[in-house]
PDB file of N, CA and C in Angstrom:
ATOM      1  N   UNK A   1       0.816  -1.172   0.000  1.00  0.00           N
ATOM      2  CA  UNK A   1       0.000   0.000   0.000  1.00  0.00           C
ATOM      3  C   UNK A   1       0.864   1.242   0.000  1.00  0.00           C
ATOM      4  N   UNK A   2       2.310   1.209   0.722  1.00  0.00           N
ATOM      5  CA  UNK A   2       2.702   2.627   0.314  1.00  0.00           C
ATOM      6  C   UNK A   2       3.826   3.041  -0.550  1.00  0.00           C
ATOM      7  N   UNK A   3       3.614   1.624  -1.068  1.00  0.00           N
ATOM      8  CA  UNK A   3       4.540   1.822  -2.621  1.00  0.00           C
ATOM      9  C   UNK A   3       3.224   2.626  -3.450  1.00  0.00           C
ATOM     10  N   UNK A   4       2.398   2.099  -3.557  1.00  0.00           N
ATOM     11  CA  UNK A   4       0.969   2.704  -4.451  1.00  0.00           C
ATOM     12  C   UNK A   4       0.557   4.166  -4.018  1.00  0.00           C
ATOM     13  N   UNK A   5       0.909   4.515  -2.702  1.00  0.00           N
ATOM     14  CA  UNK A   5       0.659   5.923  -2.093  1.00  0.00           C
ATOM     15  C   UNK A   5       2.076   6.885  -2.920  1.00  0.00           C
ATOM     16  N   UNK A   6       3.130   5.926  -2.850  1.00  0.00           N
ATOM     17  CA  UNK A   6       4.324   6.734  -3.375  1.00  0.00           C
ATOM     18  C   UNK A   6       4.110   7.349  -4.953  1.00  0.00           C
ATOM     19  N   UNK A   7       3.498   6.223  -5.127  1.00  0.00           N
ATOM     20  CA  UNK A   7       3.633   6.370  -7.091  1.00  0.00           C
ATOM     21  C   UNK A   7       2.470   7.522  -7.414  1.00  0.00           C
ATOM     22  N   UNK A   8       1.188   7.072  -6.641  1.00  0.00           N
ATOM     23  CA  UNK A   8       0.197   8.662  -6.494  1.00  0.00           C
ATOM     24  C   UNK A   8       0.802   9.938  -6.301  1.00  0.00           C
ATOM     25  N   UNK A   9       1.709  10.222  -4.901  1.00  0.00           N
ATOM     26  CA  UNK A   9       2.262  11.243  -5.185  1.00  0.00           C
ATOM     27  C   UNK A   9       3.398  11.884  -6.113  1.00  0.00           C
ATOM     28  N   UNK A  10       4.255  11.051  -6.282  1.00  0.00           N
ATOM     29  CA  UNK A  10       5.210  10.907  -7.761  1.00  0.00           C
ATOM     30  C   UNK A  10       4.744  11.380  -9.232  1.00  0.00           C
ATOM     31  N   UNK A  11       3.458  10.628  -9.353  1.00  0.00           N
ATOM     32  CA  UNK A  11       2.147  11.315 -10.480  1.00  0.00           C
ATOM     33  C   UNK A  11       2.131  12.635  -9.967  1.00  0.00           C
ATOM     34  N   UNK A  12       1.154  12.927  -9.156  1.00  0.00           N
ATOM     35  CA  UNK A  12       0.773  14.165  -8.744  1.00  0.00           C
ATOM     36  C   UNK A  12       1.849  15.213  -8.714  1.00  0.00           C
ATOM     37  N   UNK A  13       2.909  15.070  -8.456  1.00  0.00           N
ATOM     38  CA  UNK A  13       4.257  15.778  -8.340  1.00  0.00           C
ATOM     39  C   UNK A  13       4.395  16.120  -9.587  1.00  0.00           C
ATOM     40  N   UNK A  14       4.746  15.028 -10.469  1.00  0.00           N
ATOM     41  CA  UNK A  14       5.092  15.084 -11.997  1.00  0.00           C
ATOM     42  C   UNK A  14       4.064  16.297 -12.914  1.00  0.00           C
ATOM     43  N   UNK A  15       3.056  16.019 -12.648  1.00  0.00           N
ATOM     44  CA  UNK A  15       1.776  16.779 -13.257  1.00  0.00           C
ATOM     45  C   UNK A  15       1.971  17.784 -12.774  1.00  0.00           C
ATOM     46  N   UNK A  16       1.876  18.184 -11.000  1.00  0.00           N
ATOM     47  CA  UNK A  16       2.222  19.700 -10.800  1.00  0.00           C
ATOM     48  C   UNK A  16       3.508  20.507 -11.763  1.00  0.00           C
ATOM     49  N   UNK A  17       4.306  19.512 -11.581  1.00  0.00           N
ATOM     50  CA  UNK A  17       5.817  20.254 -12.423  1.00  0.00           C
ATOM     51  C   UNK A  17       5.253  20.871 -13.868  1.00  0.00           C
ATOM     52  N   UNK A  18       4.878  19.581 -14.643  1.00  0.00           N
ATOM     53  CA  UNK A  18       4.542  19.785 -16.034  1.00  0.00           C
ATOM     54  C   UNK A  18       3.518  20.941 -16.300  1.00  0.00           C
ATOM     55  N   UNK A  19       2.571  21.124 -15.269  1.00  0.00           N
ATOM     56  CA  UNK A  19       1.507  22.153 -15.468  1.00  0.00           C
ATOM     57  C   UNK A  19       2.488  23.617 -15.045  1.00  0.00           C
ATOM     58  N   UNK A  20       3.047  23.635 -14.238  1.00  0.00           N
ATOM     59  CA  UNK A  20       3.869  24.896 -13.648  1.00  0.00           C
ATOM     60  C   UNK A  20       4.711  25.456 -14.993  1.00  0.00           C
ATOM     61  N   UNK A  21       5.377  24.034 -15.971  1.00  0.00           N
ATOM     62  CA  UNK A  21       6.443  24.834 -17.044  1.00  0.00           C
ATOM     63  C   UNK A  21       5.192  24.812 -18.022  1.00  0.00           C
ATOM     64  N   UNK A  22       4.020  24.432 -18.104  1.00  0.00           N
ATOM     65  CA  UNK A  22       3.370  25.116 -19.407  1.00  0.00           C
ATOM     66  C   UNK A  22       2.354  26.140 -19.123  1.00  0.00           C
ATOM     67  N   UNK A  23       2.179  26.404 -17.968  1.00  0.00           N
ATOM     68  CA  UNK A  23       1.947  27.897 -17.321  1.00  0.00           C
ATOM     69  C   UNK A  23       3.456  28.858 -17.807  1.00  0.00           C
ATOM     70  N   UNK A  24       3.944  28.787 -17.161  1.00  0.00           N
ATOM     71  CA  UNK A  24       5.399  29.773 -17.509  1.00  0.00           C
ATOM     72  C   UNK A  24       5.773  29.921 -18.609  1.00  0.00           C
ATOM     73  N   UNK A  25       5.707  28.910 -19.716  1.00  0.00           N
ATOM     74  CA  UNK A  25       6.110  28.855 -21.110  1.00  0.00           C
ATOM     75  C   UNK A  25       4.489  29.233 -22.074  1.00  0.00           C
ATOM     76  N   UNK A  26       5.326  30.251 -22.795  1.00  0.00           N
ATOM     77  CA  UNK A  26       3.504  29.996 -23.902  1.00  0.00           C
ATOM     78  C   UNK A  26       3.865  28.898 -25.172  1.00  0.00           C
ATOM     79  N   UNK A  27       2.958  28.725 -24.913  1.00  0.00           N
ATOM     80  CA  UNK A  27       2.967  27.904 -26.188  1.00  0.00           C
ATOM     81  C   UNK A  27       3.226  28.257 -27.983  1.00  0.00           C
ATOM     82  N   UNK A  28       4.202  27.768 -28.935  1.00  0.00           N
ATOM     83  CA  UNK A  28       5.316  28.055 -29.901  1.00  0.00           C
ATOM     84  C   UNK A  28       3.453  28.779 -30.546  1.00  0.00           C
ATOM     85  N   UNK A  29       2.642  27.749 -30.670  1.00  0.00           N
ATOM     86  CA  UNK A  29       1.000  27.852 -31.686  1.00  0.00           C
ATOM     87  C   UNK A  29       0.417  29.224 -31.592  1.00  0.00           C
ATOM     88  N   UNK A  30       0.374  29.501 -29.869  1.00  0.00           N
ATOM     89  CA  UNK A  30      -0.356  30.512 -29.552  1.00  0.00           C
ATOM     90  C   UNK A  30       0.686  31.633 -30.089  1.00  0.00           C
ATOM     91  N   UNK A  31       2.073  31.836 -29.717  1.00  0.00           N
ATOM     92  CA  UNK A  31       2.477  32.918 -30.456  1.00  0.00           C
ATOM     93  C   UNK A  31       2.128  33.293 -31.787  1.00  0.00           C
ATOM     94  N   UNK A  32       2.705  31.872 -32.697  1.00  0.00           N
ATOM     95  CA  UNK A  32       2.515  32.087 -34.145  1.00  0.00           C
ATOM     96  C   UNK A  32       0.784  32.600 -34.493  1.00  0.00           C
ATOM     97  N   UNK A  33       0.189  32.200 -33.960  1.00  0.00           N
ATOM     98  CA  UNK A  33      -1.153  32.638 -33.748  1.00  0.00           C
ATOM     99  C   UNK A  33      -1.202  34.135 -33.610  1.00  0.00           C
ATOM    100  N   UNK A  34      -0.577  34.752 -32.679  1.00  0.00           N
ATOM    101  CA  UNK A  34      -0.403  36.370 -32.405  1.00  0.00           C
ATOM    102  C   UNK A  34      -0.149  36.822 -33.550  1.00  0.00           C
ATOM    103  N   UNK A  35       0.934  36.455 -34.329  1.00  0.00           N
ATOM    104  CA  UNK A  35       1.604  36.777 -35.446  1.00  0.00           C
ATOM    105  C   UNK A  35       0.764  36.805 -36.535  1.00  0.00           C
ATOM    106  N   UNK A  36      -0.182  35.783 -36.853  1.00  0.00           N
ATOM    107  CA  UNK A  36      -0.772  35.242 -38.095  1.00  0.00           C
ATOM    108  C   UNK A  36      -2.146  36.288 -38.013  1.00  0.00           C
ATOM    109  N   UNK A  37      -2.704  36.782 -36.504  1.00  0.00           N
ATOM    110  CA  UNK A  37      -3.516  37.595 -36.301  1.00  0.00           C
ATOM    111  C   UNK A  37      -3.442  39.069 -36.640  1.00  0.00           C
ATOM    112  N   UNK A  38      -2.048  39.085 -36.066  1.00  0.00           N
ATOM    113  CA  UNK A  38      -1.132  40.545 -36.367  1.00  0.00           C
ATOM    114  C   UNK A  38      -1.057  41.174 -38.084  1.00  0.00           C
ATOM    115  N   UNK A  39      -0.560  40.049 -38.559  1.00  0.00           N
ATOM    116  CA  UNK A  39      -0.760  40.283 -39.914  1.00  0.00           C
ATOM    117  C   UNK A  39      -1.574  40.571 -41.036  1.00  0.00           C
ATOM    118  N   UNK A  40      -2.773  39.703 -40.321  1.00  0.00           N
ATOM    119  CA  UNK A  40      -3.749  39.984 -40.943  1.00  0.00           C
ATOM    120  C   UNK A  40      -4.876  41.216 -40.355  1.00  0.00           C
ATOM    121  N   UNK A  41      -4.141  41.401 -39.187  1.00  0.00           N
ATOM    122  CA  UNK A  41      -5.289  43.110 -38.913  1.00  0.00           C
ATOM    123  C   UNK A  41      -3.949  44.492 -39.781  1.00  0.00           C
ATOM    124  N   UNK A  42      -2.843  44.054 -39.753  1.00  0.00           N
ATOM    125  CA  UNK A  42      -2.364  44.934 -40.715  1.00  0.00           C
ATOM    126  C   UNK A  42      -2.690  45.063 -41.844  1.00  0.00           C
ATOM    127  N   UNK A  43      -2.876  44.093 -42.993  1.00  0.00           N
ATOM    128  CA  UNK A  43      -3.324  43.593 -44.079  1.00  0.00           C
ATOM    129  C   UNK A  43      -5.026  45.002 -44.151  1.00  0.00           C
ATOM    130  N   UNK A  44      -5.787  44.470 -42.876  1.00  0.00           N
ATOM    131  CA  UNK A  44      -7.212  44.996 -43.367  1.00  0.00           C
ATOM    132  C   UNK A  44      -7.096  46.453 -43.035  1.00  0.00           C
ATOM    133  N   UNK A  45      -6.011  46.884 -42.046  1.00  0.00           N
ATOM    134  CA  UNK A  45      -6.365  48.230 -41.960  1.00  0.00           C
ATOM    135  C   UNK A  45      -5.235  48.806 -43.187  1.00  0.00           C
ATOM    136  N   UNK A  46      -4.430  48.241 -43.913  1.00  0.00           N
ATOM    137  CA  UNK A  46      -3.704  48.811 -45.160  1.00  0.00           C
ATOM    138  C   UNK A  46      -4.820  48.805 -46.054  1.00  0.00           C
ATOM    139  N   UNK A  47      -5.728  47.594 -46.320  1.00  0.00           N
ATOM    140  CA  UNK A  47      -6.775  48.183 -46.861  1.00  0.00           C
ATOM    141  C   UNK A  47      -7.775  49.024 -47.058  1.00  0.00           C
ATOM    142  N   UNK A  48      -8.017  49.027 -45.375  1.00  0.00           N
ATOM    143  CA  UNK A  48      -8.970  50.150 -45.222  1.00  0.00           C
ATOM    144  C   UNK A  48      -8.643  51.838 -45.390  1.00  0.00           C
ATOM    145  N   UNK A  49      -7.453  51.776 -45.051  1.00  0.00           N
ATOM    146  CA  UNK A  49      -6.621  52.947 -45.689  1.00  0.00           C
ATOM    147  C   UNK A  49      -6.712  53.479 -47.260  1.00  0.00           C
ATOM    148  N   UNK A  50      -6.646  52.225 -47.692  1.00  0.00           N
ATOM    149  CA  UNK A  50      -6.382  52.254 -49.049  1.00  0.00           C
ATOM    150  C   UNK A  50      -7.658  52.389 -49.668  1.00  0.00           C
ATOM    151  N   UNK A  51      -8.571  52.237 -49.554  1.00  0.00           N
ATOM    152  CA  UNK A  51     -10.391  52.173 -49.801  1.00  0.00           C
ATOM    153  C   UNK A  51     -10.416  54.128 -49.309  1.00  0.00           C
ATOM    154  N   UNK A  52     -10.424  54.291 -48.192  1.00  0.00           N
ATOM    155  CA  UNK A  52     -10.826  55.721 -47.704  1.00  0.00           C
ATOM    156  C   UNK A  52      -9.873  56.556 -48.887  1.00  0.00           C
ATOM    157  N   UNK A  53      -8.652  55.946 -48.796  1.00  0.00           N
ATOM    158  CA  UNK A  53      -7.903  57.111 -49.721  1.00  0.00           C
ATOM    159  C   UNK A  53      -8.602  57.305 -51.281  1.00  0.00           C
ATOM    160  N   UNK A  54      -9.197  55.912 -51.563  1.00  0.00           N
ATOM    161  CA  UNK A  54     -10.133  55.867 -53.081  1.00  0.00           C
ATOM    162  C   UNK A  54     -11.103  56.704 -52.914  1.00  0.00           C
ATOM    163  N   UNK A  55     -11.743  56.814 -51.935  1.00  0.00           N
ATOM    164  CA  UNK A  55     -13.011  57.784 -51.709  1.00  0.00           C
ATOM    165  C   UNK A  55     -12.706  58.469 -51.782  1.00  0.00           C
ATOM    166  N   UNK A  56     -12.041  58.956 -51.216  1.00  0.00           N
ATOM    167  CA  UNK A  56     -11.470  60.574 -50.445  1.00  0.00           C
ATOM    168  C   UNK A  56     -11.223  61.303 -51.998  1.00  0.00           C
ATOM    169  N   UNK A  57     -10.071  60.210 -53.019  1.00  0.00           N
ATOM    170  CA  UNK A  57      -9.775  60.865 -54.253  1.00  0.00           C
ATOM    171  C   UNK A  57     -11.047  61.177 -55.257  1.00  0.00           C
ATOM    172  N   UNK A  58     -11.612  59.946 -55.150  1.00  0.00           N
ATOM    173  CA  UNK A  58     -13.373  60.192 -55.985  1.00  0.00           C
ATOM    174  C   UNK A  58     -13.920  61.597 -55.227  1.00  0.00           C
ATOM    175  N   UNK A  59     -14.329  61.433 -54.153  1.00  0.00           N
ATOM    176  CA  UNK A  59     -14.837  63.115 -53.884  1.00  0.00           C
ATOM    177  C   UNK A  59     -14.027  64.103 -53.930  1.00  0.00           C
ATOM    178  N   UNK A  60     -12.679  64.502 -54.221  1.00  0.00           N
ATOM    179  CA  UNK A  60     -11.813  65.432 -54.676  1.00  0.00           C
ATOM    180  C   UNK A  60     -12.376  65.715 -55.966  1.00  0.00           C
ATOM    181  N   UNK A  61     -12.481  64.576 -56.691  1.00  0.00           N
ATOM    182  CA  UNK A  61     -12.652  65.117 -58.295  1.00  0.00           C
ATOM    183  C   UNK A  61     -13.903  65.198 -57.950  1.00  0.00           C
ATOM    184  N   UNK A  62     -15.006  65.078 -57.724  1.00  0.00           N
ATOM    185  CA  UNK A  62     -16.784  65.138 -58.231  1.00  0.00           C
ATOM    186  C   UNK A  62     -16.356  66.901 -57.904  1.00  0.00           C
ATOM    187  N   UNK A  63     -15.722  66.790 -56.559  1.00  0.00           N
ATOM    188  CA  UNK A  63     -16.160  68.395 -56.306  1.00  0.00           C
ATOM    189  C   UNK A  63     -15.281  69.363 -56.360  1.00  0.00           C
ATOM    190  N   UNK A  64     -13.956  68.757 -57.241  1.00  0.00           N
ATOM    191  CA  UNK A  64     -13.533  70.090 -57.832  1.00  0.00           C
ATOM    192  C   UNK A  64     -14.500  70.923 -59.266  1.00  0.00           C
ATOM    193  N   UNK A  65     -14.839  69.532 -60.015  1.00  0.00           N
ATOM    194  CA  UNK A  65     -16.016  69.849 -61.313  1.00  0.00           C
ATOM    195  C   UNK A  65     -16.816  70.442 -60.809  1.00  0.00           C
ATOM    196  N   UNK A  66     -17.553  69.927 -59.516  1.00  0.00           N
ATOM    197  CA  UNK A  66     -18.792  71.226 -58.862  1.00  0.00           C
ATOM    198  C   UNK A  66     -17.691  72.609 -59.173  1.00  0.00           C
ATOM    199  N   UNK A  67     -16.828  72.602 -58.463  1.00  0.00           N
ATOM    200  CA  UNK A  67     -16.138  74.251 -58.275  1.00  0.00           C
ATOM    201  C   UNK A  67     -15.943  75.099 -59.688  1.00  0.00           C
ATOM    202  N   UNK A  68     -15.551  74.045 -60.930  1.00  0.00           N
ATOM    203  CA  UNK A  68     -15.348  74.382 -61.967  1.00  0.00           C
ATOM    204  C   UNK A  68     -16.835  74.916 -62.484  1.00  0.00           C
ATOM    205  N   UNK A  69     -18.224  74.135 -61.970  1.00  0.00           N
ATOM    206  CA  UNK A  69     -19.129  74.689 -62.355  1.00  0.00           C
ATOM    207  C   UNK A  69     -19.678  75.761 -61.992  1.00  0.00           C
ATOM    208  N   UNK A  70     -19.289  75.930 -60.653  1.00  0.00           N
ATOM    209  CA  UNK A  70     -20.093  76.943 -60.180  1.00  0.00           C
ATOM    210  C   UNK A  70     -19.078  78.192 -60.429  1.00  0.00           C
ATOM    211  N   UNK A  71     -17.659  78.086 -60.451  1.00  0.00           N
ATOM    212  CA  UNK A  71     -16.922  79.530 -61.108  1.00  0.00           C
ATOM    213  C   UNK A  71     -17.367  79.925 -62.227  1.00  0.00           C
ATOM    214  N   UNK A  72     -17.734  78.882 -63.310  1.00  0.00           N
ATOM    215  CA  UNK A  72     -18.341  79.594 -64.539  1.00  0.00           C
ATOM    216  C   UNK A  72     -19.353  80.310 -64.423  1.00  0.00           C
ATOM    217  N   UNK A  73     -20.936  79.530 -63.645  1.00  0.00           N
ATOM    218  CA  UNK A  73     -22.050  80.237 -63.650  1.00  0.00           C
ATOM    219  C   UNK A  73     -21.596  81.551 -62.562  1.00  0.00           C
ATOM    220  N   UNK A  74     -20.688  81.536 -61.577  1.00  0.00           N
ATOM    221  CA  UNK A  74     -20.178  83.003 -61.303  1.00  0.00           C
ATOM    222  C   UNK A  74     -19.769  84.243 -62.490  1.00  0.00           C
ATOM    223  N   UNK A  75     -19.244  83.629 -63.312  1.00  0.00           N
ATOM    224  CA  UNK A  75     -18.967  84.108 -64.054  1.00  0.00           C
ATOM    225  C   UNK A  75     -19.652  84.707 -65.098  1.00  0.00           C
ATOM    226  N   UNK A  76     -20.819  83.909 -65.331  1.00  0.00           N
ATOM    227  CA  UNK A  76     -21.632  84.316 -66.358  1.00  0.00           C
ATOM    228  C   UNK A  76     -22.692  85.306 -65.657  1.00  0.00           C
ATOM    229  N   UNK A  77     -22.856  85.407 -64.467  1.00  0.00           N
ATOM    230  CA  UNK A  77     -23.668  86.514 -63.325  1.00  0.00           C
ATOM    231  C   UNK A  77     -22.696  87.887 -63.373  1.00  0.00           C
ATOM    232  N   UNK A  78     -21.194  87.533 -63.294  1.00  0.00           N
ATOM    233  CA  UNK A  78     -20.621  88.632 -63.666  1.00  0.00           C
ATOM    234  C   UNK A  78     -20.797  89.668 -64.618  1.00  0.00           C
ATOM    235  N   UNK A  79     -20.874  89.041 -65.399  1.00  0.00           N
ATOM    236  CA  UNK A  79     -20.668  89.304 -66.703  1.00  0.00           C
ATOM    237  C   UNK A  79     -21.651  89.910 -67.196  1.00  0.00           C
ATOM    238  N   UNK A  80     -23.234  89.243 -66.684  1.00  0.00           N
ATOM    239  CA  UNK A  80     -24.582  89.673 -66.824  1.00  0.00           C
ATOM    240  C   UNK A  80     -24.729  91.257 -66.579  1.00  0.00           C
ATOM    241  N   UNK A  81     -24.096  91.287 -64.810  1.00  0.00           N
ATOM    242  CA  UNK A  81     -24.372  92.722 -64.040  1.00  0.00           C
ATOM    243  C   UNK A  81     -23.354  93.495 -64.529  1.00  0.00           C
ATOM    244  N   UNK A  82     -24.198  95.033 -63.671  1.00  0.00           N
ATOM    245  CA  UNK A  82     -22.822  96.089 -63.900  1.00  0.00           C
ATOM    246  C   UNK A  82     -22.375  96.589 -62.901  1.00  0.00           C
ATOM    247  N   UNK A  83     -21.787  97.725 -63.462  1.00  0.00           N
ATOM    248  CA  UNK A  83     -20.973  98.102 -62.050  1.00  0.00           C
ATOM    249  C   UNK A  83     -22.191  98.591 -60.823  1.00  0.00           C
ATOM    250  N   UNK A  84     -23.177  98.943 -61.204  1.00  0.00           N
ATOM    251  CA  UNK A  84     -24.108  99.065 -60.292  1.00  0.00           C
ATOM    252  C   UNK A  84     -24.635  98.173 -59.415  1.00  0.00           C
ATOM    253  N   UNK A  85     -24.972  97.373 -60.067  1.00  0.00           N
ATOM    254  CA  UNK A  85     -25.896  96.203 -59.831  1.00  0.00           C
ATOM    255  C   UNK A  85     -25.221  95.304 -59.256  1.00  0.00           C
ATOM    256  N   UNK A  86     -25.410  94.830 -57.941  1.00  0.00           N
ATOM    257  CA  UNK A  86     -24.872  93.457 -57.657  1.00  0.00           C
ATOM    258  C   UNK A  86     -25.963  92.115 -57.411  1.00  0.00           C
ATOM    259  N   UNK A  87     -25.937  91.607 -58.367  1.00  0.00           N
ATOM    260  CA  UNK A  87     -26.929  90.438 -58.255  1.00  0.00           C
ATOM    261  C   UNK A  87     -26.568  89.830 -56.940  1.00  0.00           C
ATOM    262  N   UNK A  88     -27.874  88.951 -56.380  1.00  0.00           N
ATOM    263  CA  UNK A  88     -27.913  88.263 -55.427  1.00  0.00           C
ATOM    264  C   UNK A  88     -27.488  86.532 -55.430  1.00  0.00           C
ATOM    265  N   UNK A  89     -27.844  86.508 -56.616  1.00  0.00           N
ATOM    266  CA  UNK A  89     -27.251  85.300 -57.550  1.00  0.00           C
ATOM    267  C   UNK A  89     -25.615  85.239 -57.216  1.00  0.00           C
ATOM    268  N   UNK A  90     -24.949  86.340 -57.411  1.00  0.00           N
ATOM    269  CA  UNK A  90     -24.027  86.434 -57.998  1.00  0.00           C
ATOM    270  C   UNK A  90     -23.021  86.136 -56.234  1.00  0.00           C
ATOM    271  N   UNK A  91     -23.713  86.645 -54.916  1.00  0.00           N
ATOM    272  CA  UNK A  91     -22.999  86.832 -53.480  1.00  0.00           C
ATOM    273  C   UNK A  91     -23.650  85.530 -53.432  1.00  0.00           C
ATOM    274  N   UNK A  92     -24.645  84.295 -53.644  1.00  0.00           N
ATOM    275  CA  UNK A  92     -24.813  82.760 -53.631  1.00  0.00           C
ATOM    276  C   UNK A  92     -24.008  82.051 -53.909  1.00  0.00           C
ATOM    277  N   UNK A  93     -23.326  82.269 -55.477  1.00  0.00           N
ATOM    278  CA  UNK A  93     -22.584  81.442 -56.043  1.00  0.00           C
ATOM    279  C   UNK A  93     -21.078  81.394 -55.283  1.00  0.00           C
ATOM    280  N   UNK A  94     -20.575  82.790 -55.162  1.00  0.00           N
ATOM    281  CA  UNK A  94     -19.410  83.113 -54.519  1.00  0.00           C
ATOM    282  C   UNK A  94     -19.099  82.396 -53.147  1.00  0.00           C
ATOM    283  N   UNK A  95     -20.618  81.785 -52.303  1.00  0.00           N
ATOM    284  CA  UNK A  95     -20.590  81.666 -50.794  1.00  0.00           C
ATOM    285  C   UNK A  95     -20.656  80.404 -51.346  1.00  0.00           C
ATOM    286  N   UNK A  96     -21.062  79.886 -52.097  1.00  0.00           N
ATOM    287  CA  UNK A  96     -21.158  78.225 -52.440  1.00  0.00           C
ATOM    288  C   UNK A  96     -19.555  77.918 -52.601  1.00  0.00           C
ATOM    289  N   UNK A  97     -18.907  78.640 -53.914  1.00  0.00           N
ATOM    290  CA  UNK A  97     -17.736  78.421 -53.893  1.00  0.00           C
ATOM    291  C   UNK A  97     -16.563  78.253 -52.816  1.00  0.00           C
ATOM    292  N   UNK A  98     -16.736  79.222 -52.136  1.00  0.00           N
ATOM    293  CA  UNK A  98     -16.202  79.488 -50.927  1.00  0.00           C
ATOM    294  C   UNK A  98     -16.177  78.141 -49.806  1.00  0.00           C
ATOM    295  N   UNK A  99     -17.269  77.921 -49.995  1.00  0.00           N
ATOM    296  CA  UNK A  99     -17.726  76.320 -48.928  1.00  0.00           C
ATOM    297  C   UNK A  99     -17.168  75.272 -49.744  1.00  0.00           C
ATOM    298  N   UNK A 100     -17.044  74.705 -50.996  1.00  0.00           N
ATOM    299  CA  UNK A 100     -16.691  73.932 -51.411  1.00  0.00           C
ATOM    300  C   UNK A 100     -15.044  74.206 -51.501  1.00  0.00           C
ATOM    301  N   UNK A 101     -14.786  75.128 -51.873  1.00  0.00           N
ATOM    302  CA  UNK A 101     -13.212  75.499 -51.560  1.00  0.00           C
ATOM    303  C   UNK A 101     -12.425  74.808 -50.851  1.00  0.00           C
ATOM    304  N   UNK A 102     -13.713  75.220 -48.974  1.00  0.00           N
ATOM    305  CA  UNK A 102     -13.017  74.888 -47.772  1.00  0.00           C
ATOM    306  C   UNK A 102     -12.986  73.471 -47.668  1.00  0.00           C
ATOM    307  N   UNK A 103     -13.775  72.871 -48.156  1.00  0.00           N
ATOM    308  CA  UNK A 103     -14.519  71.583 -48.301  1.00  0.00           C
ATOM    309  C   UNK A 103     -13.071  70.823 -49.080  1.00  0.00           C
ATOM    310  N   UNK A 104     -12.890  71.084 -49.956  1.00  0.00           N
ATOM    311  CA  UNK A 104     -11.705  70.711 -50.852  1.00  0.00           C
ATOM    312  C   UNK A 104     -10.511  70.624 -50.078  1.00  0.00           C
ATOM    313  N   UNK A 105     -10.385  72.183 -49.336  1.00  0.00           N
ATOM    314  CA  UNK A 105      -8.344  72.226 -48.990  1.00  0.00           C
ATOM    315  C   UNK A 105      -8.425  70.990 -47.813  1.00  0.00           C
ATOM    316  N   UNK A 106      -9.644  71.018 -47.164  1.00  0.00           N
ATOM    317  CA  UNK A 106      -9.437  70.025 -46.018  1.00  0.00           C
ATOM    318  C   UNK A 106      -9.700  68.774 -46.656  1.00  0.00           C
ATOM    319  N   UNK A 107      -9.838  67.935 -47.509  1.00  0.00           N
ATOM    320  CA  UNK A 107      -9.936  66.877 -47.735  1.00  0.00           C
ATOM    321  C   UNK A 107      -8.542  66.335 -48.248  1.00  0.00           C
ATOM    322  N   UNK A 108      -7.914  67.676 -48.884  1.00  0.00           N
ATOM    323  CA  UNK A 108      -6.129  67.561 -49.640  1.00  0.00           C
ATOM    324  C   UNK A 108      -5.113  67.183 -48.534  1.00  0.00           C
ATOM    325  N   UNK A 109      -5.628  68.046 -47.379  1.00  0.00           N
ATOM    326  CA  UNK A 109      -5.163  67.974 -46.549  1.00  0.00           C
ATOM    327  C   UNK A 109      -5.017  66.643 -45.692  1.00  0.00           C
ATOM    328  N   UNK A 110      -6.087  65.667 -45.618  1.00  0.00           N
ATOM    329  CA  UNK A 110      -6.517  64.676 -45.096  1.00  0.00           C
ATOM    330  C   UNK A 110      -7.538  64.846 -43.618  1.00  0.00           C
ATOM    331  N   UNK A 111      -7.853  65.553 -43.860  1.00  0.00           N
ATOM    332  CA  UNK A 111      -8.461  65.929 -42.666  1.00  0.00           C
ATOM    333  C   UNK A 111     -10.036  65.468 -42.310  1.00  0.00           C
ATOM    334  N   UNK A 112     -10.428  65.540 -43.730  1.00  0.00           N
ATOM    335  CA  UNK A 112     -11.564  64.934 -43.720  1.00  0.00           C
ATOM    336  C   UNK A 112     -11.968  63.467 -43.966  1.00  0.00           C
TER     337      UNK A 112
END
């Protein structure tokens, strides 16, 4: 009987040890795991970068053409009035421009 008590605690000993070094040690899987995770949230946010920067360039151009449009029809209000006259048309278009302007430098900028 206390040969059989010995070998129980001998087990039990052994197992404590083995559980203590794979507590202390991580495991080779779980790192490479960190890694394989790591990579691939780099991967989606290079994409997602890369998607916003596509947008960002698509609404640069739609609304520089707005700006190109609306300087002309400024232009053609100019052109309409005289030196007297200041159309009301004409202080709209200018305040539109003006907003899309701002709208523009901050998007060049990245800001938006």
């Amino acid at each position: 009987m206390g040969s059989k008590l010995t070998h129980a605690l001998l087990l039990l000993f052994s197992l404590f040890v083995l559980a203590t070094q794979l507590c202390s040690e991580p495991p080779q899987a779980a790192g490479n795991q960190e890694v394989v995770i790591d990579e691939h949230r780099i991967r989606w946010e290079r994409e997602m970068a890369k998607q916003a920067n596509l947008q960002r360039q698509a609404e640069l151009e739609r609304d520089t053409q707005k700006l190109v449009t609306l300087t002309n029809d400024l232009k053609r209000y100019v052109d309409k009035s005289n030196a007297h006259i200041l159309s009301v048309e004409v202080v709209k278009k200018a305040e539109q421009i003006e907003k899309l302007a701002h709208t523009v430098k901050e998007k060049m900028r990245g800001s938006n």
